[in-house]
C-alpha atoms as a PDB file:
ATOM      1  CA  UNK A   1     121.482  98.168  34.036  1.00  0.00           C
ATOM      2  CA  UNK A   2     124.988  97.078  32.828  1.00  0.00           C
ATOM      3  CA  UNK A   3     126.046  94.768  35.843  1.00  0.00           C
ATOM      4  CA  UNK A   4     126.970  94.297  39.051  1.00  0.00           C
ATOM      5  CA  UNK A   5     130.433  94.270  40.484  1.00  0.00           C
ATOM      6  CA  UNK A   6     131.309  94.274  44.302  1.00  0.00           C
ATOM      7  CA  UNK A   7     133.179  97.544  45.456  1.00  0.00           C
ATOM      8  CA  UNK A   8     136.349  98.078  47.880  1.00  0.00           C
ATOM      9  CA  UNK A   9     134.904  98.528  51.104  1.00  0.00           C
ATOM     10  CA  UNK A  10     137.117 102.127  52.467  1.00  0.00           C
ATOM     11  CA  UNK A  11     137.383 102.939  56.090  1.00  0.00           C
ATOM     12  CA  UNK A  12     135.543 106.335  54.779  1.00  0.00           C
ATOM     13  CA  UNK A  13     132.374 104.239  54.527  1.00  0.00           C
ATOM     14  CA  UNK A  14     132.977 102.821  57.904  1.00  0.00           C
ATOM     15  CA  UNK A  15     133.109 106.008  59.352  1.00  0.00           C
ATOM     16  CA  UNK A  16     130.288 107.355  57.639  1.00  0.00           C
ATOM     17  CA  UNK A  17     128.611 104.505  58.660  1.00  0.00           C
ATOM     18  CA  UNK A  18     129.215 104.529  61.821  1.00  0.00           C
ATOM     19  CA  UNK A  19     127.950 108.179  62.004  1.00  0.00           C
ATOM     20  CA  UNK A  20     124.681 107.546  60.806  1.00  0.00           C
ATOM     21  CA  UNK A  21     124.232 104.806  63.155  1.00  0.00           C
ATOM     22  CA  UNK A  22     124.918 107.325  66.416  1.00  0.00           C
ATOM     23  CA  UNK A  23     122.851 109.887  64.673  1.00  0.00           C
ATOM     24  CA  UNK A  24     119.945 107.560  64.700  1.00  0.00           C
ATOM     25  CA  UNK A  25     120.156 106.422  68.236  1.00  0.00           C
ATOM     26  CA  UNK A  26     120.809 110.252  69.160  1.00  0.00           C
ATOM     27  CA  UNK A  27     117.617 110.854  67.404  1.00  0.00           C
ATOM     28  CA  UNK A  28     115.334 108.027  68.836  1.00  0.00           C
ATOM     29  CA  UNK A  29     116.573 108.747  72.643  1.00  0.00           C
ATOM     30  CA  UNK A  30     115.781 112.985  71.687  1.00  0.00           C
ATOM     31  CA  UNK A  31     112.094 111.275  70.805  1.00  0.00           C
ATOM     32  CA  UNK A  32     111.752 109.428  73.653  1.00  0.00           C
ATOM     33  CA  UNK A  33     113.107 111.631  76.360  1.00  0.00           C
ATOM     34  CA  UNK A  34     110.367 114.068  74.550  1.00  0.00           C
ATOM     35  CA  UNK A  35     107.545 111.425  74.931  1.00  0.00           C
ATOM     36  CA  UNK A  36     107.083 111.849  71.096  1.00  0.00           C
ATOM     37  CA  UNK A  37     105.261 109.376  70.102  1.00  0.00           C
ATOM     38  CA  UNK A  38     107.387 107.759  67.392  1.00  0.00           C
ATOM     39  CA  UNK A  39     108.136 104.118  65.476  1.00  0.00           C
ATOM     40  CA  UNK A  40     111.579 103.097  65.176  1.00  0.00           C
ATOM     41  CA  UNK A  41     113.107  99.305  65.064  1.00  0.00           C
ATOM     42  CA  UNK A  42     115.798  98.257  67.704  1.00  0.00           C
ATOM     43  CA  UNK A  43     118.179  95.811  65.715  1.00  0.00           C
ATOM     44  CA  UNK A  44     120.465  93.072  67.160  1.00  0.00           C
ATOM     45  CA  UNK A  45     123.650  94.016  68.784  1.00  0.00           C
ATOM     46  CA  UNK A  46     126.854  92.981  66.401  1.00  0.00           C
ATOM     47  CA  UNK A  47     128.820  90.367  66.309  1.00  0.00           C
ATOM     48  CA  UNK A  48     132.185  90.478  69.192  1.00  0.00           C
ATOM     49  CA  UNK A  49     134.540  90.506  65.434  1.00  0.00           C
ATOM     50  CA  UNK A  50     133.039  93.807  64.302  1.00  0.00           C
END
C-alpha cells in the first residue's frame, strides 16, 4: 500500500449508488413475495439532509 487519499465524491457514484440500493430492496420484496426463505438486514432510514 502507498497511501490513502480521500476522492471527489461525483454525482455518477450517487447514481450508481442509488441503483444498487433499489436493486436490493427490489430483490428482498421478489424473496419475500416468493416466501423464499432468505436473510437480509433492514438498515435505518436516512437522515431528512440526504
Amino acid at each position: 500500500m502507498v497511501g490513502v487519499r480521500r476522492r471527489e465524491r461525483l454525482d455518477a457514484h450517487r447514481v450508481v449508488e442509488d441503483f444498487m440500493i433499489a436493486a436490493n430492496v427490489s430483490a428482498a420484496k421478489a424473496l419475500e413475495q416468493a416466501a423464499f426463505p432468505c436473510v437480509y438486514r433492514i438498515h435505518e432510514a436516512p437522515p431528512r439532509e440526504r
